[in-house]
C-alpha atoms as a PDB file:
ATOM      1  CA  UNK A   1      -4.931  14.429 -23.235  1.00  0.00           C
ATOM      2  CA  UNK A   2      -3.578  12.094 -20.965  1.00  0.00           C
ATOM      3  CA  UNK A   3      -2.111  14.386 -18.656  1.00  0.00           C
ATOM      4  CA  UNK A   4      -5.359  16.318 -18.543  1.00  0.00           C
ATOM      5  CA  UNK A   5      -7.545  13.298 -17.485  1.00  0.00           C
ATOM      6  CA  UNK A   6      -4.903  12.936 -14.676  1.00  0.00           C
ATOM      7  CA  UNK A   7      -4.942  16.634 -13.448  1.00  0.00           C
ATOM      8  CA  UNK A   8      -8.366  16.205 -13.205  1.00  0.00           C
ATOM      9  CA  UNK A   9      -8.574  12.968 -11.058  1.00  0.00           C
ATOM     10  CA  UNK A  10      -5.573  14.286  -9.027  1.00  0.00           C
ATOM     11  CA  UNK A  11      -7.811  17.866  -9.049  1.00  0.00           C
ATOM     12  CA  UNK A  12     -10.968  15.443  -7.535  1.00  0.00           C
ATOM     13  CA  UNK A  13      -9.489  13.617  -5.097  1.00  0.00           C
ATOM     14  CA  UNK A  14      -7.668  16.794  -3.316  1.00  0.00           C
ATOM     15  CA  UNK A  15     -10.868  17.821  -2.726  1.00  0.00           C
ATOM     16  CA  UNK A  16     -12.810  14.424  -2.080  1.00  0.00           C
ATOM     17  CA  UNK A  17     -12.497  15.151   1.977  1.00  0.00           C
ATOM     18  CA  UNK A  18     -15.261  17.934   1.734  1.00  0.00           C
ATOM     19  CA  UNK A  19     -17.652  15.430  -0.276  1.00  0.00           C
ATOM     20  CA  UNK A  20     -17.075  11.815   1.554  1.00  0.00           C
ATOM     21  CA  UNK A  21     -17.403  10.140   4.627  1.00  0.00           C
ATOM     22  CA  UNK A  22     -14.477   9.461   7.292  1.00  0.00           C
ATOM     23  CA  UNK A  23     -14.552   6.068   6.839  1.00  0.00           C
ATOM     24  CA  UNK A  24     -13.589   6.220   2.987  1.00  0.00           C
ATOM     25  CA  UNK A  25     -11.087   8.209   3.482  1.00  0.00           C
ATOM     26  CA  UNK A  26      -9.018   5.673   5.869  1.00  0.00           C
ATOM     27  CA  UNK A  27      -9.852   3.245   3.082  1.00  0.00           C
ATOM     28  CA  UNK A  28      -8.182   5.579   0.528  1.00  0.00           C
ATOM     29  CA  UNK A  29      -5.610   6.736   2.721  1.00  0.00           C
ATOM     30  CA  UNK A  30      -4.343   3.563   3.434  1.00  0.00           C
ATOM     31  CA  UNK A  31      -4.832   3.048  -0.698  1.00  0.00           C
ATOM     32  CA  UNK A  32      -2.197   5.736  -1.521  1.00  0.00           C
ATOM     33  CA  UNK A  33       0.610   4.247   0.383  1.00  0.00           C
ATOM     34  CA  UNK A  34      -0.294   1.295  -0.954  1.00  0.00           C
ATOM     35  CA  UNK A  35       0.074   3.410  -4.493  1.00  0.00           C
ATOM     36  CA  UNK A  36       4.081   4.594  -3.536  1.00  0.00           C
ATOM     37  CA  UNK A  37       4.595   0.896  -3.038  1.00  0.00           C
ATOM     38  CA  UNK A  38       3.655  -0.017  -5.937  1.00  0.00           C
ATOM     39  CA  UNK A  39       5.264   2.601  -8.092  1.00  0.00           C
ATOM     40  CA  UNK A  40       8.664   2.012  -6.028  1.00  0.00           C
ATOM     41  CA  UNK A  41       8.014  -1.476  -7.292  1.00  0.00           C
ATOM     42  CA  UNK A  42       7.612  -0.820 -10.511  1.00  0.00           C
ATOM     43  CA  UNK A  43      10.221   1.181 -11.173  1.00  0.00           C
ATOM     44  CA  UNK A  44      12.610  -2.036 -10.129  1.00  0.00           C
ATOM     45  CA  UNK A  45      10.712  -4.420 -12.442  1.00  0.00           C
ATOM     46  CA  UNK A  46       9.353  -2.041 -15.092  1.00  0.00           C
ATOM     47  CA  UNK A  47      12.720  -0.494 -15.672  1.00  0.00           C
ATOM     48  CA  UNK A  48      15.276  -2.235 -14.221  1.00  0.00           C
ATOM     49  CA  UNK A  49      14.220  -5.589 -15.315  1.00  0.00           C
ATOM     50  CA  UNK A  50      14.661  -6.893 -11.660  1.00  0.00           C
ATOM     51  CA  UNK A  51      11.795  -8.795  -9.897  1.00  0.00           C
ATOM     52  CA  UNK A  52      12.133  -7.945  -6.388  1.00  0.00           C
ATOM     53  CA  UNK A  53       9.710 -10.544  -4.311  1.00  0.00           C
ATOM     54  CA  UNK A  54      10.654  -9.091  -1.210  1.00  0.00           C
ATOM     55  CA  UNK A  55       9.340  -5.600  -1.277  1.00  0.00           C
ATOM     56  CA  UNK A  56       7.982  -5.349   2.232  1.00  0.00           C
ATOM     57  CA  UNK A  57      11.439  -5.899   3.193  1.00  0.00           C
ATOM     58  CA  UNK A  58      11.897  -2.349   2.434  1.00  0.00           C
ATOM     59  CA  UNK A  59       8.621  -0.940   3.612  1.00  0.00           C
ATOM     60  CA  UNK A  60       9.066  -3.062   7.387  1.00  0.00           C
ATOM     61  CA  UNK A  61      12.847  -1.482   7.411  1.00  0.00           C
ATOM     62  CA  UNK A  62      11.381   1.389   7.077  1.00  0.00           C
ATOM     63  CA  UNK A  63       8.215   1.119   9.520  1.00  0.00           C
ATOM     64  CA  UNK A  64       9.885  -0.580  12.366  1.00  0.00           C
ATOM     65  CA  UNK A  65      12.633   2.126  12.327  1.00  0.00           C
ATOM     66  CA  UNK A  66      10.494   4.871  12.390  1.00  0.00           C
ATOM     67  CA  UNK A  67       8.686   2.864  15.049  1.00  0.00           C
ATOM     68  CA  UNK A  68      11.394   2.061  16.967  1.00  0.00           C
ATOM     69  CA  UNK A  69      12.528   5.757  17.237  1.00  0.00           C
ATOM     70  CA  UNK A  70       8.708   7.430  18.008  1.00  0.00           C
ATOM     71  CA  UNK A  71       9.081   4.872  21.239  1.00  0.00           C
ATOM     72  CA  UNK A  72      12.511   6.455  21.694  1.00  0.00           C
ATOM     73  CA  UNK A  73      11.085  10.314  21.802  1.00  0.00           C
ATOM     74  CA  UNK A  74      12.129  10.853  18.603  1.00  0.00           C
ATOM     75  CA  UNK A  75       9.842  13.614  17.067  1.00  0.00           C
ATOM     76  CA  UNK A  76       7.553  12.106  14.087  1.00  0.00           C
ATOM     77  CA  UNK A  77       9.435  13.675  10.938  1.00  0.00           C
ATOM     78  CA  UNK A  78      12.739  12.770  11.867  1.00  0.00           C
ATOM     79  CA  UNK A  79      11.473   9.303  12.514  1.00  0.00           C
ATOM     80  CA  UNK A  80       9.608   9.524   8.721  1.00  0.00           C
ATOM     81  CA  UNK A  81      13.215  10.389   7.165  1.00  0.00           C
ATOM     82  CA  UNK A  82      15.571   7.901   9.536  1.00  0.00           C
ATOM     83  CA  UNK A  83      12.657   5.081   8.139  1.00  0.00           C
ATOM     84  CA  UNK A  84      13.208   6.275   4.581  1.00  0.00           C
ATOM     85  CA  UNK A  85      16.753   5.796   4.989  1.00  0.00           C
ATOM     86  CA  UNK A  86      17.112   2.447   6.888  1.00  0.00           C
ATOM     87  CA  UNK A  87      15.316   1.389   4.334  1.00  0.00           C
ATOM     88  CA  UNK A  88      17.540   2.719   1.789  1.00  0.00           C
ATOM     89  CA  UNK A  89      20.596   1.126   3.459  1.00  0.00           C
ATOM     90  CA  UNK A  90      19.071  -2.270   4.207  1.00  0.00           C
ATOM     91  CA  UNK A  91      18.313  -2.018   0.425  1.00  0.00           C
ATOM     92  CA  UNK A  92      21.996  -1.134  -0.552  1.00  0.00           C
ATOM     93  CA  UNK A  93      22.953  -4.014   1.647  1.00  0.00           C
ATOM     94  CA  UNK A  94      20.706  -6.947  -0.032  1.00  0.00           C
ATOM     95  CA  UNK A  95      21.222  -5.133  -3.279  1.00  0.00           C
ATOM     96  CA  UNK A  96      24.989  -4.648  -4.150  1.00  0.00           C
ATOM     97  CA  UNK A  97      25.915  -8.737  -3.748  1.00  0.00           C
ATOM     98  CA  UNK A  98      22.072  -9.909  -4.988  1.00  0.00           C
ATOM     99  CA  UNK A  99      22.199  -7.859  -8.398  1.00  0.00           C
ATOM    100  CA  UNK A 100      25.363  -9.903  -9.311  1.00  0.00           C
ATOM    101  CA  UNK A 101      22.971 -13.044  -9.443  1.00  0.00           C
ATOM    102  CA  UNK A 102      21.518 -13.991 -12.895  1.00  0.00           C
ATOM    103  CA  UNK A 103      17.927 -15.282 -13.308  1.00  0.00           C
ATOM    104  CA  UNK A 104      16.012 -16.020 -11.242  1.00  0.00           C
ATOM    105  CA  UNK A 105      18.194 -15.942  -7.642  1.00  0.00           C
ATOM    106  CA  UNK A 106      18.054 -12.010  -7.178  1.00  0.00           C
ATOM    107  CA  UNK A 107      13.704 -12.922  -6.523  1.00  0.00           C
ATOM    108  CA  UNK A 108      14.407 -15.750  -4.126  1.00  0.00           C
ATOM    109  CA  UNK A 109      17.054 -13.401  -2.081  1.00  0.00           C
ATOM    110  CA  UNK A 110      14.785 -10.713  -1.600  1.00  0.00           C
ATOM    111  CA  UNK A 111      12.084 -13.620  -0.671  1.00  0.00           C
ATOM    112  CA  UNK A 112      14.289 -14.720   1.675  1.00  0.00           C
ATOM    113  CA  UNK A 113      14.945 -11.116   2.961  1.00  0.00           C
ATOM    114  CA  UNK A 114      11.771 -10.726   3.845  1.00  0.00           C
ATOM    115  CA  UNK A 115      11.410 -14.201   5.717  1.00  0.00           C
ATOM    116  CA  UNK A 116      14.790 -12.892   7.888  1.00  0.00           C
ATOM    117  CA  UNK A 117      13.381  -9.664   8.602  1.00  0.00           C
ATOM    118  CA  UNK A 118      10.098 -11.508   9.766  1.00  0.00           C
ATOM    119  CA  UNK A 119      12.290 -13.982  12.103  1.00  0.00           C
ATOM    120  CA  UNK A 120      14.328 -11.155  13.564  1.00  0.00           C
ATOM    121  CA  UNK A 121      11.148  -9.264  14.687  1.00  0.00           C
ATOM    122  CA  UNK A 122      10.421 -12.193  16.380  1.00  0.00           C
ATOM    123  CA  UNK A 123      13.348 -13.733  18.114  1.00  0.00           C
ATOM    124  CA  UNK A 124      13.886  -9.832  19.796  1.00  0.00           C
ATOM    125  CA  UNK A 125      10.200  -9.707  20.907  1.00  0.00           C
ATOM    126  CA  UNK A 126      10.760  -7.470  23.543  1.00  0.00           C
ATOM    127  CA  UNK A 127      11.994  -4.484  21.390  1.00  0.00           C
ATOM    128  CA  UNK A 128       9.846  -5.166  18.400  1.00  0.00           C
ATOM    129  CA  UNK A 129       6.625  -6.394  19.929  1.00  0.00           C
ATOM    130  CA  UNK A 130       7.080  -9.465  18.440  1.00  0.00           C
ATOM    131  CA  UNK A 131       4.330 -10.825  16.418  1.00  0.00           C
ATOM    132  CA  UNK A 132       1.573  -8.674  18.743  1.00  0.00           C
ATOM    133  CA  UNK A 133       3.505  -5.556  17.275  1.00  0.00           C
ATOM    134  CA  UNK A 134       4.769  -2.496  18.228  1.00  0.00           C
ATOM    135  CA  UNK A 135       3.065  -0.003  19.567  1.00  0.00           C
ATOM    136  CA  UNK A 136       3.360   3.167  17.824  1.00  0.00           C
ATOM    137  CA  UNK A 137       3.158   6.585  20.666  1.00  0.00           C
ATOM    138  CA  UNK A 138       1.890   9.429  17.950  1.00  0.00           C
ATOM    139  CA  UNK A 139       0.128   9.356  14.960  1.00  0.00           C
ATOM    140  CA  UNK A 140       0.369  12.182  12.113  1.00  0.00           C
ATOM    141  CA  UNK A 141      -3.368  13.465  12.833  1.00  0.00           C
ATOM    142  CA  UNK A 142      -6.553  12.524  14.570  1.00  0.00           C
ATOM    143  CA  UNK A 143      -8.490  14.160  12.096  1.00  0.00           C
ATOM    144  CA  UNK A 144      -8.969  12.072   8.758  1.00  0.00           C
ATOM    145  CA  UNK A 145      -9.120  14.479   6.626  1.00  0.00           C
ATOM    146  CA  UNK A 146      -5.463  15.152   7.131  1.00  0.00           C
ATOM    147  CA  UNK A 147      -4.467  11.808   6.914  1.00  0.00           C
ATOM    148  CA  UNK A 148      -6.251  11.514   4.075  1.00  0.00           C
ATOM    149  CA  UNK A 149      -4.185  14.655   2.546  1.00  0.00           C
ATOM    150  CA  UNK A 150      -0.988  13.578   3.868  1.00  0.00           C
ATOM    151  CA  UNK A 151      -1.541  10.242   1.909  1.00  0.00           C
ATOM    152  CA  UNK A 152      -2.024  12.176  -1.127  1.00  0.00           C
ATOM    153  CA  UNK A 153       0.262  14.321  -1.007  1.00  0.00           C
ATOM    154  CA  UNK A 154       3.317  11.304  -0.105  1.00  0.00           C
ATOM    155  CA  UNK A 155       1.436   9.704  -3.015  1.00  0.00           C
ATOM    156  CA  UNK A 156       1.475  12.305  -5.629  1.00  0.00           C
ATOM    157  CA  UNK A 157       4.759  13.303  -5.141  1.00  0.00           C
ATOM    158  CA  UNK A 158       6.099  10.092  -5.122  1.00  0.00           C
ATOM    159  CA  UNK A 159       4.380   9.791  -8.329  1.00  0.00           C
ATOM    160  CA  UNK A 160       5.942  12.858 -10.077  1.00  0.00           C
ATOM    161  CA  UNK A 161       9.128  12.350  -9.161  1.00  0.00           C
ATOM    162  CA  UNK A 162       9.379   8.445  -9.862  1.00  0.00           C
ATOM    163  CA  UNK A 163       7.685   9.449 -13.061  1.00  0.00           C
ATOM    164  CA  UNK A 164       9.980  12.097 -13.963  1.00  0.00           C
ATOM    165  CA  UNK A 165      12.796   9.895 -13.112  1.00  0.00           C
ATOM    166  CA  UNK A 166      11.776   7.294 -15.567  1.00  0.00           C
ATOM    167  CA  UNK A 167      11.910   9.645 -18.067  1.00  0.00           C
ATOM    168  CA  UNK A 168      15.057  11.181 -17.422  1.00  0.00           C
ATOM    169  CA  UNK A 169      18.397   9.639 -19.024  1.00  0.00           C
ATOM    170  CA  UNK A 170      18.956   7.840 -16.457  1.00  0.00           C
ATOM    171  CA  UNK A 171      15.512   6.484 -16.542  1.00  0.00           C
ATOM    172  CA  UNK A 172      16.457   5.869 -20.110  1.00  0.00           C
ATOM    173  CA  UNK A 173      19.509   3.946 -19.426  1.00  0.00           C
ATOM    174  CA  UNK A 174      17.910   1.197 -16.714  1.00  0.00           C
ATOM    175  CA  UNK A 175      14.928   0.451 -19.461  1.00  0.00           C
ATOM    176  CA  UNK A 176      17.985  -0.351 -21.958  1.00  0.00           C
ATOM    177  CA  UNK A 177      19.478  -2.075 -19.291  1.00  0.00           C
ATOM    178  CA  UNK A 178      16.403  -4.242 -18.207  1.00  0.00           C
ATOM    179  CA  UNK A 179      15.789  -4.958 -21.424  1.00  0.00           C
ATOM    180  CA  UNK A 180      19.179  -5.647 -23.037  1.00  0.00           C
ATOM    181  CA  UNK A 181      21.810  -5.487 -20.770  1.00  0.00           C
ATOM    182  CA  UNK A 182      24.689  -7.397 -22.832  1.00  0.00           C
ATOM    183  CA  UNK A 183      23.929  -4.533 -25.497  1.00  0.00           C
ATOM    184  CA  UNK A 184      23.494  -1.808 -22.719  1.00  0.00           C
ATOM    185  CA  UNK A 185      26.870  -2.995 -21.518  1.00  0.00           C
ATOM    186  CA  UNK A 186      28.087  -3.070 -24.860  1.00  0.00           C
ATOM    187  CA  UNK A 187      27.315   0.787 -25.248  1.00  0.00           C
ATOM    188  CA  UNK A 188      29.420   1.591 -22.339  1.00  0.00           C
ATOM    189  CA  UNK A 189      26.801   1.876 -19.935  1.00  0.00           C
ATOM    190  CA  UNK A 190      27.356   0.487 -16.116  1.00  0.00           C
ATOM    191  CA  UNK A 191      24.496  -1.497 -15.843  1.00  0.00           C
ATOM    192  CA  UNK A 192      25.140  -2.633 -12.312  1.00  0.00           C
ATOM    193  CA  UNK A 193      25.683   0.697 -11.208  1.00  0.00           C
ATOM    194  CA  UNK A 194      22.019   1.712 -12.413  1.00  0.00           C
ATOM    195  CA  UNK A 195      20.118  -0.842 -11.656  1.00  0.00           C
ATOM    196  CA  UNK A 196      21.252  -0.566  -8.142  1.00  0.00           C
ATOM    197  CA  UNK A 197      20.495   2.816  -8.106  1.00  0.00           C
ATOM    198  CA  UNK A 198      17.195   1.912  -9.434  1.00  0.00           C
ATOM    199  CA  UNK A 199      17.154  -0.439  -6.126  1.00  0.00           C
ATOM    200  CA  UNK A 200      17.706   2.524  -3.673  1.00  0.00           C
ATOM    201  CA  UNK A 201      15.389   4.637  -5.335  1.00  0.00           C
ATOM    202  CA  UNK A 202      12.858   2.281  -4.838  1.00  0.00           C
ATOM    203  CA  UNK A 203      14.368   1.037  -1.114  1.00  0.00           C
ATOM    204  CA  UNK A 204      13.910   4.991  -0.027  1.00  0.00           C
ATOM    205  CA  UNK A 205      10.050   5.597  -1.427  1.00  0.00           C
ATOM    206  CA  UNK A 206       9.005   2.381  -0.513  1.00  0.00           C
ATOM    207  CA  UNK A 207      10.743   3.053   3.613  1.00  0.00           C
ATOM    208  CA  UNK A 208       9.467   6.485   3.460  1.00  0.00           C
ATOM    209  CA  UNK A 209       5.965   5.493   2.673  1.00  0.00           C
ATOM    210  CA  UNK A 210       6.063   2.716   5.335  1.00  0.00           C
ATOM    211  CA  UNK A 211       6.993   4.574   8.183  1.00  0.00           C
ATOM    212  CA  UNK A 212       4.245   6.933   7.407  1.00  0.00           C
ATOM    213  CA  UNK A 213       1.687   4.456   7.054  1.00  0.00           C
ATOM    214  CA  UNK A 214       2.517   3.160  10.612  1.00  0.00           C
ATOM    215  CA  UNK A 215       2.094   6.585  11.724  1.00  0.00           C
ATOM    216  CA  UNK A 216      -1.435   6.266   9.915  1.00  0.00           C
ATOM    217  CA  UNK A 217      -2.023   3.054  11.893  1.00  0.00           C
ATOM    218  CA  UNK A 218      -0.333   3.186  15.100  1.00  0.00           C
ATOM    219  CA  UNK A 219       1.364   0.336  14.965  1.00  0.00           C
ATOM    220  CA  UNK A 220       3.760  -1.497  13.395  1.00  0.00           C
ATOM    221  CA  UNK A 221       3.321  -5.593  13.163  1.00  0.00           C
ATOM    222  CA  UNK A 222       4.551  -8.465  10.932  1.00  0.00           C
ATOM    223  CA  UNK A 223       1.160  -8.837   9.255  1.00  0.00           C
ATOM    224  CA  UNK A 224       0.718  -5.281   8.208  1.00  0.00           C
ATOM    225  CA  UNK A 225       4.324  -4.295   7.234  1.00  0.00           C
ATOM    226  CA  UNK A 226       6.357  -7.269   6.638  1.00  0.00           C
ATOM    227  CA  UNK A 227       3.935 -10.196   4.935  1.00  0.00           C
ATOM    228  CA  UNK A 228       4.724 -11.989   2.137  1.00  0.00           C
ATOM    229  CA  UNK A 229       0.882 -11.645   1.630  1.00  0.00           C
ATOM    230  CA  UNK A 230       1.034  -8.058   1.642  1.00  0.00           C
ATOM    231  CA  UNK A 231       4.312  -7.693  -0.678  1.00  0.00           C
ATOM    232  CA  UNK A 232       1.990 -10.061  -3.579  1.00  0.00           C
ATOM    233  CA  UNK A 233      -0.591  -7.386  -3.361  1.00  0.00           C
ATOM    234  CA  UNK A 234       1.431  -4.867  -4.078  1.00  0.00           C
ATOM    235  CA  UNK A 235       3.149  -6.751  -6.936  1.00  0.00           C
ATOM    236  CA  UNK A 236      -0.077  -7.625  -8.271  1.00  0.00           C
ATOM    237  CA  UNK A 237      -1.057  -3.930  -8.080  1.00  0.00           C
ATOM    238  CA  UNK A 238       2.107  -2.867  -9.924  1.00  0.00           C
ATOM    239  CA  UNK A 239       0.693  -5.667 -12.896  1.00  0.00           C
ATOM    240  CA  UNK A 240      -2.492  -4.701 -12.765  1.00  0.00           C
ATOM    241  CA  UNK A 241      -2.081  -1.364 -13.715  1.00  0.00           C
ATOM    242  CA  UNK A 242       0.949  -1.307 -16.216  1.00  0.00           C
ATOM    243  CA  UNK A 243       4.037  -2.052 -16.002  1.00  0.00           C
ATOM    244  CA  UNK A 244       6.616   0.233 -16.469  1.00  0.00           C
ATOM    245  CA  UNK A 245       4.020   3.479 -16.380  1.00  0.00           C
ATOM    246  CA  UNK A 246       4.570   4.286 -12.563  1.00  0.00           C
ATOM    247  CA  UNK A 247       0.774   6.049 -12.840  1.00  0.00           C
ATOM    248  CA  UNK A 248      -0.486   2.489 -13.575  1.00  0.00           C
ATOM    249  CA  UNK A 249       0.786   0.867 -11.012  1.00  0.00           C
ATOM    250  CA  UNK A 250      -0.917   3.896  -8.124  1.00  0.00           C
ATOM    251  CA  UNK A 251      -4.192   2.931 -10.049  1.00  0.00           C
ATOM    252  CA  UNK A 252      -4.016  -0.464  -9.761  1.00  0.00           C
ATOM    253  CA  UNK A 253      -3.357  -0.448  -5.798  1.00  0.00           C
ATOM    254  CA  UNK A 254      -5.887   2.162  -5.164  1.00  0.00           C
ATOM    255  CA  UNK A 255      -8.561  -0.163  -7.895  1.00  0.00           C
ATOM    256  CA  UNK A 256      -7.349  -3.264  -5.201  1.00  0.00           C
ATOM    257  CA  UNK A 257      -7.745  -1.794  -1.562  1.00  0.00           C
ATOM    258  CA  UNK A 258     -11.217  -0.489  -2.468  1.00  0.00           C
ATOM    259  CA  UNK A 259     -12.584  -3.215  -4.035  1.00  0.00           C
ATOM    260  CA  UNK A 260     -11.655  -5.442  -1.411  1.00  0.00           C
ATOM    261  CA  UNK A 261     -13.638  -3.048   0.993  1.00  0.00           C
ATOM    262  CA  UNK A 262     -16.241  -3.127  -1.049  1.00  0.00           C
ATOM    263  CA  UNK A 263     -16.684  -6.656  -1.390  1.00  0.00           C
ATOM    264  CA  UNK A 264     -15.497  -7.305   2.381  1.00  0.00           C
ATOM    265  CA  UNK A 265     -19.086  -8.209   2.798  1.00  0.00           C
ATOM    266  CA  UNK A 266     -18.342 -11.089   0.954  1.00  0.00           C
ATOM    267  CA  UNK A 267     -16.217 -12.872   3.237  1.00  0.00           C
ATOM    268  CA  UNK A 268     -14.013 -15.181   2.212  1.00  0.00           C
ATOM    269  CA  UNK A 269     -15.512 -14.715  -1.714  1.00  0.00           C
ATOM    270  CA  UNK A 270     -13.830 -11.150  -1.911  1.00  0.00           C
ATOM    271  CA  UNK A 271     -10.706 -12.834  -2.472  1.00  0.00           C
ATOM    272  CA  UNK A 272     -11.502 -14.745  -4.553  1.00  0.00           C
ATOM    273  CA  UNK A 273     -13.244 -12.154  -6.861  1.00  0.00           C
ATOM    274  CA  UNK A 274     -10.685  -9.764  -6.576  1.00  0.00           C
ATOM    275  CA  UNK A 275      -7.989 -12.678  -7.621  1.00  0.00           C
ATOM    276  CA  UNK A 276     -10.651 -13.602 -10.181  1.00  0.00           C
ATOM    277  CA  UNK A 277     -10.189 -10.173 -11.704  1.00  0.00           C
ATOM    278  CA  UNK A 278      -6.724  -9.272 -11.438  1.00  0.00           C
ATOM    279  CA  UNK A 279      -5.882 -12.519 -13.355  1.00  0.00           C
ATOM    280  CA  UNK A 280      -7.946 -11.750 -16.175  1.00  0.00           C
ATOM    281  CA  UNK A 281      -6.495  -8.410 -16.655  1.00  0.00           C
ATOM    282  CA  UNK A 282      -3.166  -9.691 -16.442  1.00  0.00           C
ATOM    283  CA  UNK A 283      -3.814 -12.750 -19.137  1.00  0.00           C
ATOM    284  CA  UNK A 284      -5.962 -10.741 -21.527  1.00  0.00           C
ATOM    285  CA  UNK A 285      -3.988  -7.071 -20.905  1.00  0.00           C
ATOM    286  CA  UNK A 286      -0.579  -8.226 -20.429  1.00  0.00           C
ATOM    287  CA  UNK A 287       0.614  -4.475 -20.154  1.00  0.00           C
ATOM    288  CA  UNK A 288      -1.844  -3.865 -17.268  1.00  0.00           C
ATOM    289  CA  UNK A 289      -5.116  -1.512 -17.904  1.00  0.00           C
ATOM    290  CA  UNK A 290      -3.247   1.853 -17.915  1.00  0.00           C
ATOM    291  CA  UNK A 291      -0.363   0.383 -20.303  1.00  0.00           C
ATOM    292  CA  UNK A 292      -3.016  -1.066 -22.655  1.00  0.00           C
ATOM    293  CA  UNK A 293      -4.609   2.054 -22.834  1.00  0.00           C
ATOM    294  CA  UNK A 294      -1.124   4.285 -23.531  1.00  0.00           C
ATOM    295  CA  UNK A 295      -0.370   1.630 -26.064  1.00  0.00           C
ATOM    296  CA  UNK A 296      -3.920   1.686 -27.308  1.00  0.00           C
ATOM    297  CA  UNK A 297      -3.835   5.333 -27.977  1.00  0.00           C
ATOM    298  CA  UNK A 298      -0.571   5.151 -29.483  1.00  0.00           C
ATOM    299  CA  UNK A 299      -1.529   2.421 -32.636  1.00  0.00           C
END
């Protein structure tokens, strides 16, 4: 049943373009990327058992690369895959000597990742653009109705194949691992090993999805890619929906950019309301909305 009430809503929005208006499909095209994000993050937390803090780390590795290389002449899918994986090995590099941290530490290094990455965009202004930006040459499309499909298409399979990872062995193995790893260890599994492949996995969705978000956008800047602000809405996303679903966590981000549109008339307010709600789900529905419903249906 499940999986039928998802073909469906995938089945709807594939053809939403022919039914909506240009300006809600930037919204929801800028919604999905926010979706791999999320379910790059969750796979890390949900799984792995590792809070990463710092995941626009990742996505501004893998932005400003691609950036960096469309101001080069680089064409526009080789500068998608070189963002994917510069974000992948900036993610092996913080990775490999933060997972041997216990508690809480591994969080405050990828915090602090992301507070490096911010200063180095700065101090070399002139390549980066500083805190202005950089200026991106090409964009994917001019017409939003590609953009829009793009989106959800990077999206959707992202989706499947973080979802079918989860529930491979492996995926098996890193749950075990987040949530036992003395016994995990104990049953001759490497958990290092896993849960810093768990790390890249995440590192090369989360790189891919940013460089073709700033592609979407045209630019690349510290505000857009790179915030701290930015990596605690995707987290909350990830919570929101459910942890340790990766469909949950799409949801949730999609649920969070739109309703912030919607109540941008609010000002200031639509914050607050969106905050309002997020923190009720997550204190009443610890397992997010689409993990309360899976466990729901499952009692």
């Amino acid at each position: 049943m499940r999986r039928l009430v998802l073909f469906l809503l995938l089945l709807v929005a594939a053809f939403l373009p022919f039914g909506v208006s240009a300006y809600v499909l930037g919204v929801l095209t800028l919604a999905y990327y926010f979706g791999v994000f999320a379910m790059s993050w969750d796979l890390l937390f949900g799984f792995a058992g590792e809070v990463n803090f710092g995941p626009t780390f990742l996505i501004g590795l893998g932005a400003y690369a691609a950036g960096l290389l469309d101001n080069h002449g680089w064409p526009v899918w080789f500068d998608v895959i070189a963002g994917a994986l510069a974000a992948l090995l900036g993610g092996l590099v913080l990775a490999i000597p933060a997972l041997r941290l216990r508690g809480p530490y591994f969080g405050l290094v990828t915090l602090v990742a992301v507070l490096v990455l911010q200063q180095v965009i700065v101090i070399f202004a002139g390549v980066t653009g500083g805190e202005i930006g950089l200026t991106i040459n090409d964009v994917l499309s001019l017409d939003p109705k590609i953009n829009y499909w793009l989106a959800f298409a990077a999206m959707t399979v992202s989706g499947a194949l973080l979802y079918g990872l989860s529930r491979s062995p492996v995926g098996l193995i890193l749950q075990a691992s987040g949530q036992d790893p003395i016994e995990a260890q104990a049953l001759g599994f490497n958990v290092a090993k896993h849960k810093i492949a768990a790390f890249a996995v995440s590192a090369l969705f989360s790189g891919f999805a940013g460089a073709m978000m700033v592609f979407y956008l045209g630019t690349a800047s510290v505000n857009t890619v790179v915030d701290i602000a930015v990596g605690v809405q995707i987290i909350i996303a990830a919570v929101l929906g459910g942890r340790r679903t990766i469909v949950g966590p799409a949801i949730g981000a999609v649920f969070l950019i739109v309703a912030a549109e919607i109540l941008r008339p609010l000002g200031q307010l639509s914050t607050f309301v969106v905050s309002a709600v997020a923190l009720a789900v997550i204190l009443f529905f610890p397992d997010g909305l689409v993990g309360h419903l899976m466990h729901r249906r499952g009692a």
